[in-house]
C-alpha atoms as a PDB file:
ATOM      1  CA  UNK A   1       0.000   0.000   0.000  1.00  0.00           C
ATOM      2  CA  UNK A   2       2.533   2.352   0.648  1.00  0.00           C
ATOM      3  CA  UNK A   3       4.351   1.720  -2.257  1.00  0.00           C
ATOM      4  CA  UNK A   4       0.926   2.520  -3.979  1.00  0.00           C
ATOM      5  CA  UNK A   5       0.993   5.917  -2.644  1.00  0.00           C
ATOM      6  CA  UNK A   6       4.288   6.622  -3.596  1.00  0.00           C
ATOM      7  CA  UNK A   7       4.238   5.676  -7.001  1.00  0.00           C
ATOM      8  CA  UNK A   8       1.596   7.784  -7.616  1.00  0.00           C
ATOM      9  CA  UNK A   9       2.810  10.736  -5.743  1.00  0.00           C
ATOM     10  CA  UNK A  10       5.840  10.457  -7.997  1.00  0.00           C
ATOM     11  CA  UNK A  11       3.751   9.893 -10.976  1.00  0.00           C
ATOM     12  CA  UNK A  12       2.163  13.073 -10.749  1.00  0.00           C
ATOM     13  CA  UNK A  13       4.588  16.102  -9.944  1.00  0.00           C
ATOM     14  CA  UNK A  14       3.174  19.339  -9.054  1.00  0.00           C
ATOM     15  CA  UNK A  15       2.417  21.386 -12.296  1.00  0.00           C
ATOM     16  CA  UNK A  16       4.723  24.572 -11.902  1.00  0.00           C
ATOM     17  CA  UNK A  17       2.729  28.060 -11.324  1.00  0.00           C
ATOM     18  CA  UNK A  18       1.773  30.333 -13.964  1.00  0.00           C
ATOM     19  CA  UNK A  19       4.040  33.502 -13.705  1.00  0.00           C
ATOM     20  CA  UNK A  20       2.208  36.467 -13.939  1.00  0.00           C
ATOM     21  CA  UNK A  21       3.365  39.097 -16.720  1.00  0.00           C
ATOM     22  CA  UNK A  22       3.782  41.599 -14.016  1.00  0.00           C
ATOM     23  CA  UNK A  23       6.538  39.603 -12.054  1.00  0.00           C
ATOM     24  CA  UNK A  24       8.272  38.588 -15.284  1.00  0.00           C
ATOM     25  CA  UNK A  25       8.482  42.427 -16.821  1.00  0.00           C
ATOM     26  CA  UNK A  26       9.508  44.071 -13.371  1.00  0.00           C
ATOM     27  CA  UNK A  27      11.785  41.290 -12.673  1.00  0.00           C
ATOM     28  CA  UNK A  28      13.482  41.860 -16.476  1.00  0.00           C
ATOM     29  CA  UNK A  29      13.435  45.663 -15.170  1.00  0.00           C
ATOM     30  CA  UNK A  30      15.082  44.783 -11.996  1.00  0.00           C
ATOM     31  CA  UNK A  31      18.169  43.157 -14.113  1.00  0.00           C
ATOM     32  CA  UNK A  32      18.876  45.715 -16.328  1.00  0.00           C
ATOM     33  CA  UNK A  33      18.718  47.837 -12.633  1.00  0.00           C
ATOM     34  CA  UNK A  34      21.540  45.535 -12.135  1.00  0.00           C
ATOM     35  CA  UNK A  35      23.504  45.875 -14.867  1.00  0.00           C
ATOM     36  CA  UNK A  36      23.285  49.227 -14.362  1.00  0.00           C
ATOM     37  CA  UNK A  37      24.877  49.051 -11.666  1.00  0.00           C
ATOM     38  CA  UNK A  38      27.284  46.787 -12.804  1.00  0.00           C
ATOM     39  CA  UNK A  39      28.542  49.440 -15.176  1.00  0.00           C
ATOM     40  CA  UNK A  40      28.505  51.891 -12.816  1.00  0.00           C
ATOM     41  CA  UNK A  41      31.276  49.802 -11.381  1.00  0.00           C
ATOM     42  CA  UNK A  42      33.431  49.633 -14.215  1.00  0.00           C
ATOM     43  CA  UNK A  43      32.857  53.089 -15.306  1.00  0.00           C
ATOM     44  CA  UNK A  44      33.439  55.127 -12.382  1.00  0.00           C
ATOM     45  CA  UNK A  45      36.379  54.591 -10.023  1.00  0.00           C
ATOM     46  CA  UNK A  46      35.533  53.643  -6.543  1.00  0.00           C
ATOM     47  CA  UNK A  47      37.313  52.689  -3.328  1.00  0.00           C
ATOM     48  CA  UNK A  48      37.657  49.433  -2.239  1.00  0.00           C
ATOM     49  CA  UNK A  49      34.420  50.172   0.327  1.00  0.00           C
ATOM     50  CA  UNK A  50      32.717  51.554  -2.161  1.00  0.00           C
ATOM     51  CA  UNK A  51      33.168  48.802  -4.407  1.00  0.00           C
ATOM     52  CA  UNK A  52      32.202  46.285  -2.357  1.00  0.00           C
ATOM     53  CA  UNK A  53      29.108  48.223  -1.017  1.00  0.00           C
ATOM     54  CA  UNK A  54      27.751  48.706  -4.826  1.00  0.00           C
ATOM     55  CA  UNK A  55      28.297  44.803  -5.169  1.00  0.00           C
ATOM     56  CA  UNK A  56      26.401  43.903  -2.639  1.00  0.00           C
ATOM     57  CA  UNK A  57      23.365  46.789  -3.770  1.00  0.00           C
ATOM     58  CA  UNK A  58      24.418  44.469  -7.063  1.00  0.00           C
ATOM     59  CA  UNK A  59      23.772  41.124  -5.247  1.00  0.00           C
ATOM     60  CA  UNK A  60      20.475  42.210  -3.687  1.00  0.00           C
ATOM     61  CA  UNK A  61      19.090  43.458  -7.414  1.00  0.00           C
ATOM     62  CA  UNK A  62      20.077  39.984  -8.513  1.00  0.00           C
ATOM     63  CA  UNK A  63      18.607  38.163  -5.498  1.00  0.00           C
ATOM     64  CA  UNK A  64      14.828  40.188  -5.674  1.00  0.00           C
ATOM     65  CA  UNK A  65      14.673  39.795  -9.398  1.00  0.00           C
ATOM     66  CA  UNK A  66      14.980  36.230  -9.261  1.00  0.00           C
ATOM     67  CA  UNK A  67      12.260  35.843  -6.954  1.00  0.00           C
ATOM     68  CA  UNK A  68       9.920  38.025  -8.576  1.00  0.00           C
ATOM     69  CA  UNK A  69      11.072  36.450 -11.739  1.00  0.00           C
ATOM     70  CA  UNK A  70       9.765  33.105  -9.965  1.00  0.00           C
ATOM     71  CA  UNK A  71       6.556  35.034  -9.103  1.00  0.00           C
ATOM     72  CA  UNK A  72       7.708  35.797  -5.803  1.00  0.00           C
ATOM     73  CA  UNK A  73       6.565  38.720  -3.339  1.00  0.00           C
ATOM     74  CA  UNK A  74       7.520  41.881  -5.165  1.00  0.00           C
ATOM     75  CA  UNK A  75       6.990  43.238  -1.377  1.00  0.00           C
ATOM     76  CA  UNK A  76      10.721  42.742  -0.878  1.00  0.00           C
ATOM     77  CA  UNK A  77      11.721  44.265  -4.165  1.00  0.00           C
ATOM     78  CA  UNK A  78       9.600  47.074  -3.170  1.00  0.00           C
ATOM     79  CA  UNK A  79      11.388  47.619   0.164  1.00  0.00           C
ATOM     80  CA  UNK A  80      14.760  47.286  -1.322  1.00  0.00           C
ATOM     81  CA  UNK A  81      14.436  49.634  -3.832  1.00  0.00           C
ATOM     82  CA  UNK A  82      13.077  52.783  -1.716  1.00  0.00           C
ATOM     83  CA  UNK A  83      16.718  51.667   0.418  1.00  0.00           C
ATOM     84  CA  UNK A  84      18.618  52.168  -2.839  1.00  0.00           C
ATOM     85  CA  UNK A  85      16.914  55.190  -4.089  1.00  0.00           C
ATOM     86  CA  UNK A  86      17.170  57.155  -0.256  1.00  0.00           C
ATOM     87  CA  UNK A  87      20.846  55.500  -0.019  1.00  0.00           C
ATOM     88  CA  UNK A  88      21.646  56.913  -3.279  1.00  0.00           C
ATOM     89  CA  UNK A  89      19.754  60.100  -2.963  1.00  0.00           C
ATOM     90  CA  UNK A  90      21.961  60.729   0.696  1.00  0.00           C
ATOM     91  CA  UNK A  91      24.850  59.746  -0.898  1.00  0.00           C
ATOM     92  CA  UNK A  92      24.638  62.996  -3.356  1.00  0.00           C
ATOM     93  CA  UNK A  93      23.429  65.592  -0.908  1.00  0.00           C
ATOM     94  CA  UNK A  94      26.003  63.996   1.856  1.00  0.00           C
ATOM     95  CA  UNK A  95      24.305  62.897   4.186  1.00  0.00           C
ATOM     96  CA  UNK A  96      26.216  62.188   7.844  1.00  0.00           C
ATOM     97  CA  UNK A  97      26.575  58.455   7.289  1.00  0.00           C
ATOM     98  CA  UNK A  98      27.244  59.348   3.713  1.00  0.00           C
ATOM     99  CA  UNK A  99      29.504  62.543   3.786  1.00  0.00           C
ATOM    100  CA  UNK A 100      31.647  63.449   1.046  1.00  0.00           C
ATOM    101  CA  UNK A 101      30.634  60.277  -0.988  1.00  0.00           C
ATOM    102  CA  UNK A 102      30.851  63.219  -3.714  1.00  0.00           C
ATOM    103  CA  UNK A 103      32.553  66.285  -2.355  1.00  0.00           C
ATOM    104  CA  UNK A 104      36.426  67.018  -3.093  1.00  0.00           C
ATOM    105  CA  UNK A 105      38.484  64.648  -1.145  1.00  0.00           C
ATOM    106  CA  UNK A 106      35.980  61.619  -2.279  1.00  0.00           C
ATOM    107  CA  UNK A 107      37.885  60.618  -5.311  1.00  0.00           C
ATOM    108  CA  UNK A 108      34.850  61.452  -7.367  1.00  0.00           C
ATOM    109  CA  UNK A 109      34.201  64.851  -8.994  1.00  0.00           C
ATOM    110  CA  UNK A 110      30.682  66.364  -8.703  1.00  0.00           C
ATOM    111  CA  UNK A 111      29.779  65.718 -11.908  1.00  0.00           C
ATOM    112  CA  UNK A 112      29.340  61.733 -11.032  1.00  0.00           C
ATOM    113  CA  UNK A 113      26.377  63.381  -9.538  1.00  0.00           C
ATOM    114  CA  UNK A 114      23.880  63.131 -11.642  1.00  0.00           C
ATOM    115  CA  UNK A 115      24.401  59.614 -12.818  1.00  0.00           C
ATOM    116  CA  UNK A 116      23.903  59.058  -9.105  1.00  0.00           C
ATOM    117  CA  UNK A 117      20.725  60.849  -8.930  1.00  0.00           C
ATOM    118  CA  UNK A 118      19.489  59.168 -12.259  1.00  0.00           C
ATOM    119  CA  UNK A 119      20.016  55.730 -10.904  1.00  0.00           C
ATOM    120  CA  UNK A 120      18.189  56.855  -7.944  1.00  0.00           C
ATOM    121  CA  UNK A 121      15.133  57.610 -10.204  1.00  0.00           C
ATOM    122  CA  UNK A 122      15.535  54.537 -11.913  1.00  0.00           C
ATOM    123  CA  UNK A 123      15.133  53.005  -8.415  1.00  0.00           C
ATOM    124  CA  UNK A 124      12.104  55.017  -7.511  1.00  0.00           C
ATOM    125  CA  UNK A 125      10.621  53.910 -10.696  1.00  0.00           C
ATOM    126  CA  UNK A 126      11.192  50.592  -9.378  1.00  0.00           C
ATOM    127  CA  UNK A 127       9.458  50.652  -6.254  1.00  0.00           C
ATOM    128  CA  UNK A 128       6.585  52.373  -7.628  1.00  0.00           C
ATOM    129  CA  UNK A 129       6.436  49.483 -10.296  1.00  0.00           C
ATOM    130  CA  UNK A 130       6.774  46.830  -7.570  1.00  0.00           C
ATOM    131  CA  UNK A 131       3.779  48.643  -5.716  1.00  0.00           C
ATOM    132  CA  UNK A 132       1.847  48.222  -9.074  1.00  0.00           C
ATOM    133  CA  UNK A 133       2.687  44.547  -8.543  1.00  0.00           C
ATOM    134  CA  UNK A 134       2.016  44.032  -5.009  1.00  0.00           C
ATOM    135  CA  UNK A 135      -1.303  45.602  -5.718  1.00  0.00           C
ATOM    136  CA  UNK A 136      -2.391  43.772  -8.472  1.00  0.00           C
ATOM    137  CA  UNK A 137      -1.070  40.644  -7.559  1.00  0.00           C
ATOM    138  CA  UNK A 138      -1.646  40.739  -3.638  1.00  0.00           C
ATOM    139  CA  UNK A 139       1.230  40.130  -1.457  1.00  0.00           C
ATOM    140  CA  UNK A 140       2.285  37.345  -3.980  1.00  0.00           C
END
């Protein structure tokens, strides 16, 4: 009997989920955030810190888009972006935790600033995307 059960269990595998169009376009979006970042990186010089900080902005892009590209919660995504887009945003007025990310003695003239505050709107555009998501889909 129990092999009964088993052989059909195995028989009949789970049919993956449907992934809604939604998760698949904003987690597409979410890569090219990514590789945005990526070239960021290999455009404009940073400091060893600074280089390991945008990785791991890098690694979390690349972690959230894969689960929203699995039809994951885009609640996360959501979250993470609004962090990038204020961490970015303090990072070009200078902040206190952020100070001189883009004054003189930074390394990085003031012109890098407004690549910084268009990635920033690219992450805003993001999260309000992601709360399009969340919203249509539920908490999915």
């Amino acid at each position: 009997m129990a092999a009964a059960v088993l052989t059909a269990s195995a028989a009949a595998p789970a049919a993956p989920a449907r992934v809604p169009s939604g998760h698949r376009v904003l987690g597409w979006a979410v890569l090219g955030s990514a590789a945005v970042h990526l070239a960021v990186l290999a455009l404009i010089p940073h400091s060893a810190l600074w280089t390991v900080v945008l990785l791991a902005m890098t690694a979390w892009c690349l972690k959230c888009a894969w689960c929203v590209l699995r039809g994951g919660n885009a609640l996360e995504l959501l979250g993470m972006c609004a962090a990038m887009g204020a961490a970015h945003i303090a990072m070009v007025v200078g902040m206190p935790w952020f100070a001189g990310h883009h004054g003189g003695h930074s390394g990085h003239p003031s012109s890098h600033a407004v690549p910084m505050l268009l990635v920033a709107l690219m992450e805003f555009a993001l999260m309000f995307a992601s709360a399009l998501v969340v919203r249509r889909h539920g908490s999915r």
